[in-house]
N, C-alpha and C. Protein backbone atom coordinates (compact mmCIF):
# COMPACT_ATOMS: atom_id res chain seq x y z
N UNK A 1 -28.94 196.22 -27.46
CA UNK A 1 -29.53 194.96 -27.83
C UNK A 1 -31.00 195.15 -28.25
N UNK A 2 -31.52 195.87 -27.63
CA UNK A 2 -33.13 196.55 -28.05
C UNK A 2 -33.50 197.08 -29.11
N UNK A 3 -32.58 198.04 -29.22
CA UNK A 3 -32.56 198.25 -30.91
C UNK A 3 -32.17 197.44 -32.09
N UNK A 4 -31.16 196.69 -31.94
CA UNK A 4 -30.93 195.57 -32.51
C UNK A 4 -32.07 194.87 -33.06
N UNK A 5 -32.59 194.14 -31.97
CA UNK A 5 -33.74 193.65 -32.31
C UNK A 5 -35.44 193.96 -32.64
N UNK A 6 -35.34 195.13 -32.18
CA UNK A 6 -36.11 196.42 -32.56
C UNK A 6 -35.96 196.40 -34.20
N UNK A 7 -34.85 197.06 -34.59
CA UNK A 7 -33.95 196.99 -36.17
C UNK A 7 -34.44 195.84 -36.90
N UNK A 8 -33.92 194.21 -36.76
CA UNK A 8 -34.24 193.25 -37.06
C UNK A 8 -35.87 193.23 -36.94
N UNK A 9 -36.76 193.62 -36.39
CA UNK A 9 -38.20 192.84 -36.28
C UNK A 9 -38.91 193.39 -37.14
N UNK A 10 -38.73 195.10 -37.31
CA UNK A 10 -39.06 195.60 -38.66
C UNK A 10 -38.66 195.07 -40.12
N UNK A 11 -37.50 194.69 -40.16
CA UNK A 11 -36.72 194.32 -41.18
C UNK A 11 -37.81 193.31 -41.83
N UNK A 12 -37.57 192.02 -40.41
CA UNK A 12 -38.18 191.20 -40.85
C UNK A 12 -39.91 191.04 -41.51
N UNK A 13 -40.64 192.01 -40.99
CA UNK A 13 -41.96 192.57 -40.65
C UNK A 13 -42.04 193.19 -42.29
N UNK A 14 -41.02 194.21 -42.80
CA UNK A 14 -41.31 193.80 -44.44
C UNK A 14 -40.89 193.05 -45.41
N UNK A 15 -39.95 192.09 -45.11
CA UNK A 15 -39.88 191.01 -45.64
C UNK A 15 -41.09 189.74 -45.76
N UNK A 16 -41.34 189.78 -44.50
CA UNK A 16 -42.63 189.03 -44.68
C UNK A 16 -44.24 189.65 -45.72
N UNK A 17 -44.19 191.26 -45.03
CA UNK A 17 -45.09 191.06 -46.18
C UNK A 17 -44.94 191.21 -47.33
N UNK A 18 -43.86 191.54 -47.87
CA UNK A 18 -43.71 191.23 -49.39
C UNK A 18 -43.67 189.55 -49.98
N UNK A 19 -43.32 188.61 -48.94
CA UNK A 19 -43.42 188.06 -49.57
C UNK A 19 -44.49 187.34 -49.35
N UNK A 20 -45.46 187.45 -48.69
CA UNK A 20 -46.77 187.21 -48.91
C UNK A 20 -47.58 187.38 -49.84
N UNK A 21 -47.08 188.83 -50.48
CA UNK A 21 -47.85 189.80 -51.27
C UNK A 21 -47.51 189.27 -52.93
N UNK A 22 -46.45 188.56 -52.96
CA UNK A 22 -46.08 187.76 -53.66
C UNK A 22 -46.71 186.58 -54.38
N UNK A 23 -47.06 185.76 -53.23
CA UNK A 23 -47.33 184.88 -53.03
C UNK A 23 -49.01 184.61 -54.35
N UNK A 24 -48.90 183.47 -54.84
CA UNK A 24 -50.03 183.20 -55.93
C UNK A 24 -51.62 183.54 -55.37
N UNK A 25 -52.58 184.10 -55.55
CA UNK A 25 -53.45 184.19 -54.85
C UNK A 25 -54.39 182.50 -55.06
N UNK A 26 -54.64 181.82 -53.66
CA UNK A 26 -55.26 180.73 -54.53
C UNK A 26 -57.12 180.49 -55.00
N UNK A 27 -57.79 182.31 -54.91
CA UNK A 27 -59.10 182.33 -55.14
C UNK A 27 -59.67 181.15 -54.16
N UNK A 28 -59.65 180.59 -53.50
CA UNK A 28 -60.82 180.12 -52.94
C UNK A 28 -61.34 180.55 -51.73
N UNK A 29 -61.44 182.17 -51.69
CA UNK A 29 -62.09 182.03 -50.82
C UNK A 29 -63.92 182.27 -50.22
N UNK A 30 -64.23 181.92 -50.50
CA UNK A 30 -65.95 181.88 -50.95
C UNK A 30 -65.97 180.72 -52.19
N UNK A 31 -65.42 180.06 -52.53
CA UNK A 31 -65.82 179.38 -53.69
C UNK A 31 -65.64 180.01 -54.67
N UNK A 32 -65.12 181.35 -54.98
CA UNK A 32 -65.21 182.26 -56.23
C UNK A 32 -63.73 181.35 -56.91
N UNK A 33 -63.70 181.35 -57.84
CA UNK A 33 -62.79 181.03 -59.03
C UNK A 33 -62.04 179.85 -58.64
N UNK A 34 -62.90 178.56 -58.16
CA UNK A 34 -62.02 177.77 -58.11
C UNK A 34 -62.94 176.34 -59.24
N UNK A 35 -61.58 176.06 -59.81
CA UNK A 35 -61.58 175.31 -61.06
C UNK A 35 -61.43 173.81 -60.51
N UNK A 36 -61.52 172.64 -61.37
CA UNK A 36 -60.83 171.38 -61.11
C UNK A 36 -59.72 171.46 -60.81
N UNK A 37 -58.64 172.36 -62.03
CA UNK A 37 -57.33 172.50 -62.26
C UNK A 37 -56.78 173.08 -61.06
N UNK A 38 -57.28 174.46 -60.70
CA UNK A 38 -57.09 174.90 -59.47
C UNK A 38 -56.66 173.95 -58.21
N UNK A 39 -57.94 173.47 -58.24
CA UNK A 39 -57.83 172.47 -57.00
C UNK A 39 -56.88 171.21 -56.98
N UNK A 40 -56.58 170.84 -58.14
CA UNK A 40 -55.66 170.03 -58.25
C UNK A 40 -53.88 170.55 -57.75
N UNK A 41 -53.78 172.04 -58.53
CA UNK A 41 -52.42 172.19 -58.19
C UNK A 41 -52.45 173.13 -56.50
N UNK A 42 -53.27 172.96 -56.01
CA UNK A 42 -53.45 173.44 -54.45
C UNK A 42 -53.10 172.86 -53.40
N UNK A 43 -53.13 170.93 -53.97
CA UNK A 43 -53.14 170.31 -53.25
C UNK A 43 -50.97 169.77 -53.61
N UNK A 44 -50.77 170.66 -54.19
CA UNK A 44 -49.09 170.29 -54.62
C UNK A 44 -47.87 171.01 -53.39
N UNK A 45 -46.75 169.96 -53.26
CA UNK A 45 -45.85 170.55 -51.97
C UNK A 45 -45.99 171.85 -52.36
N UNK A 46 -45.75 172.68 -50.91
CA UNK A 46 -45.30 173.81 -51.14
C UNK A 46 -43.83 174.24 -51.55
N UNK A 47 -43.65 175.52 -52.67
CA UNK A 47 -43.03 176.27 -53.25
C UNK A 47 -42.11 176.58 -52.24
N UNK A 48 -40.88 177.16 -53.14
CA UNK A 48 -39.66 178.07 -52.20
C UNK A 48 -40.44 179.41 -51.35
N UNK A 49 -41.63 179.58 -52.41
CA UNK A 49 -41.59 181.47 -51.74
C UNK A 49 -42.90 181.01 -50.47
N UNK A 50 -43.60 179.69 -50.28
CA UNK A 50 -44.03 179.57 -48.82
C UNK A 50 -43.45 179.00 -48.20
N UNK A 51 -42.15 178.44 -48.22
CA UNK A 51 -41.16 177.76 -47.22
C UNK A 51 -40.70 179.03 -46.73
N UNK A 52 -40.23 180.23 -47.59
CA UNK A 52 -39.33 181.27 -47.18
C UNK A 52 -40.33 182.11 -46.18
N UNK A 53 -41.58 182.00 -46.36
CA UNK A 53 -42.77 183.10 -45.83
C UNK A 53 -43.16 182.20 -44.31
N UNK A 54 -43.00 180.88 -44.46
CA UNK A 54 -43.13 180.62 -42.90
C UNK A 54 -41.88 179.94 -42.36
N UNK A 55 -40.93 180.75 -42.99
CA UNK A 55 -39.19 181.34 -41.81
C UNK A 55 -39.19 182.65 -41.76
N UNK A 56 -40.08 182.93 -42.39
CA UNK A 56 -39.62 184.50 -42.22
C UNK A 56 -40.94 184.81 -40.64
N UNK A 57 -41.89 184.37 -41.02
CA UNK A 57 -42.88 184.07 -40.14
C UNK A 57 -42.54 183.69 -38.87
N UNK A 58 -41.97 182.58 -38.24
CA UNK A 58 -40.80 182.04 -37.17
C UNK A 58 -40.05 183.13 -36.64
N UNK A 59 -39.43 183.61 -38.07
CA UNK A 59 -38.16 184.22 -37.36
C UNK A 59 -39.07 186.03 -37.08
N UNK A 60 -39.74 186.37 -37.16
CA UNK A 60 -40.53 187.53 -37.00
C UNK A 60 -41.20 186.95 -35.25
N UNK A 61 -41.81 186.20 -35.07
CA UNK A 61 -42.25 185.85 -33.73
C UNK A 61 -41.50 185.19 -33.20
N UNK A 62 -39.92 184.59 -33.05
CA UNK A 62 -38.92 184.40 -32.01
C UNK A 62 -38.61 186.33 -31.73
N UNK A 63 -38.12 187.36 -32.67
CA UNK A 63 -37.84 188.77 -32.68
C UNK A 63 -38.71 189.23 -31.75
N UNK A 64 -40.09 188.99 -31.68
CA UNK A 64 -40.90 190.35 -31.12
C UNK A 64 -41.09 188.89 -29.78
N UNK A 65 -41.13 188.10 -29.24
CA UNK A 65 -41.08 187.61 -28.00
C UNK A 65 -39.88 188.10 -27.47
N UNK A 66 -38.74 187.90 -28.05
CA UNK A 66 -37.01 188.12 -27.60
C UNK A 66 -37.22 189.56 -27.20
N UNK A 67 -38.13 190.73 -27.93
CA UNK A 67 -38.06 192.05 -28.02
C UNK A 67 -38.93 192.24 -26.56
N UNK A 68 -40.21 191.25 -26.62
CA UNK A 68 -41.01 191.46 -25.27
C UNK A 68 -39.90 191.18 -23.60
N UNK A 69 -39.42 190.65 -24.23
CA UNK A 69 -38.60 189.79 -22.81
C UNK A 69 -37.19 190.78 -22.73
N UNK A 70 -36.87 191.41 -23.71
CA UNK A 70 -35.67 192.24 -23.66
C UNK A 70 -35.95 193.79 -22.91
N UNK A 71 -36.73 194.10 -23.35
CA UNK A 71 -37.90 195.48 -23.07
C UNK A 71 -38.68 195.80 -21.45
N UNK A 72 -38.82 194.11 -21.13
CA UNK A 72 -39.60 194.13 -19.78
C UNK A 72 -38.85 194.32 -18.66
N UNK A 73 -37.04 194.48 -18.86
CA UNK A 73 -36.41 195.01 -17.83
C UNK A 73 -36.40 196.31 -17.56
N UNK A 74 -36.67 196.73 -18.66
CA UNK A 74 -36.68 198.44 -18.21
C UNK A 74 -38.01 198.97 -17.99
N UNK A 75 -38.63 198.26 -17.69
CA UNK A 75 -40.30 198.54 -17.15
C UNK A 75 -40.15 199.13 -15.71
N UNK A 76 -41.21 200.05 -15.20
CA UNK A 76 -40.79 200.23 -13.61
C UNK A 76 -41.61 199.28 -13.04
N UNK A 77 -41.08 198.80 -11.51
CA UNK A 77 -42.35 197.58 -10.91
C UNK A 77 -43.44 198.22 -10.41
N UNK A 78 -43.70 199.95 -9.96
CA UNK A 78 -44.84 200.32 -9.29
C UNK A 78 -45.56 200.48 -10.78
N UNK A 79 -46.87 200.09 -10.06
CA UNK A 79 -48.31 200.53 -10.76
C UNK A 79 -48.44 201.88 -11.21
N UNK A 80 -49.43 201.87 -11.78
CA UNK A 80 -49.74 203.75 -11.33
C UNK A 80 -50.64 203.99 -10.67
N UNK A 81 -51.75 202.72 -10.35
CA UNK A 81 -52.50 203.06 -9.04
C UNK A 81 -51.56 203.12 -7.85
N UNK A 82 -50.85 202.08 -7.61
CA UNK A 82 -49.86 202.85 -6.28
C UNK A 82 -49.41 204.24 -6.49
N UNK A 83 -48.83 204.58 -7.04
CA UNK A 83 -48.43 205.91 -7.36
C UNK A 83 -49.51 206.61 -7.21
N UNK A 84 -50.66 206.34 -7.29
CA UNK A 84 -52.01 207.57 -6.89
C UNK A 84 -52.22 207.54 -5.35
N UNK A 85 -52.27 206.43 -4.87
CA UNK A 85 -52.58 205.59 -3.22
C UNK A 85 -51.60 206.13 -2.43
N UNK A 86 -50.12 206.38 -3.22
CA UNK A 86 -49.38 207.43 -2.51
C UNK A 86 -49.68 208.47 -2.13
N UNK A 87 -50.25 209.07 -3.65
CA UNK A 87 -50.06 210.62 -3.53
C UNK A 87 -51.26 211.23 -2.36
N UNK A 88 -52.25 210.36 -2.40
CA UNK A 88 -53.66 210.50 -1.34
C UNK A 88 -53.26 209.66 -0.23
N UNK A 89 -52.74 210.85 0.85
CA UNK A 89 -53.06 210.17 2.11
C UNK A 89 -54.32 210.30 2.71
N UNK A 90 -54.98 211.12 2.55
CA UNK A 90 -56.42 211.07 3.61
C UNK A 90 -57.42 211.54 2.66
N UNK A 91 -58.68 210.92 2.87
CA UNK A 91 -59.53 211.32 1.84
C UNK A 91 -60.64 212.54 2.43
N UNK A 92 -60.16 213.02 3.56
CA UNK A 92 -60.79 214.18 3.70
C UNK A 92 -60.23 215.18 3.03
N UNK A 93 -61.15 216.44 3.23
CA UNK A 93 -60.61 217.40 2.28
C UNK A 93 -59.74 218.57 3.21
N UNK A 94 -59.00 219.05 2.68
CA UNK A 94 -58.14 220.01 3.86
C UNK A 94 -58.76 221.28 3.99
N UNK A 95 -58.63 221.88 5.69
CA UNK A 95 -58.96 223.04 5.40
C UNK A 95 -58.23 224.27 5.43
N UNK A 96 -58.68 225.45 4.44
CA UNK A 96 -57.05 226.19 4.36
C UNK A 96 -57.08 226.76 5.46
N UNK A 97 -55.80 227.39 5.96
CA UNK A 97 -54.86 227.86 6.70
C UNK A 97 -55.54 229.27 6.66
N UNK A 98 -55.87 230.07 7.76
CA UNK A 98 -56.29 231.31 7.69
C UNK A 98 -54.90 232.29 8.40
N UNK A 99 -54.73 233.40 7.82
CA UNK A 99 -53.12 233.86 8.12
C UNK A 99 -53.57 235.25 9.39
């Protein structure tokens, strides 16, 4: 199931940015190249290819939450500071063994 959705989140991950990359640039950002005309058709419904870019968007962040929550069972529950707190029982230092 991990891979699955592992599989799927990439998938989706270049689908989205292509079709971003797609997507009309609309220059305004700084004020550089924006026209009357511009601004007029900016303010028009959105197109098929940004309806498709925020489902693809959705469906990319339901994947990688589903992937977080799928993934977190096979996590171990100790820390790795416990695992150190183990390994040190006494914080003196030992002294060696003379034979």
């Amino acid at each position: 199931m991990e891979n699955f959705l592992l599989i799927l989140n990439v998938i989706l991950a270049i689908l989205l940015i292509g079709s971003i990359l797609l997507q009309k640039s609309e220059g305004g950002a700084l004020g550089l190249g924006v026209s009357q005309e511009s601004f007029v058709s900016s303010r028009s419904a959105g197109n098929f290819l940004t309806k498709a870019t925020a489902l693809l968007a959705t469906l990319f962040i339901i994947t990688s939450i589903s992937l977080t929550i799928v993934s977190k069972e096979n996590l171990p529950t100790k820390s790795v500071l416990e695992s150190t707190e183990e390994e040190k029982v006494s914080s003196e230092p030992e002294i060696p063994k003379s034979e």
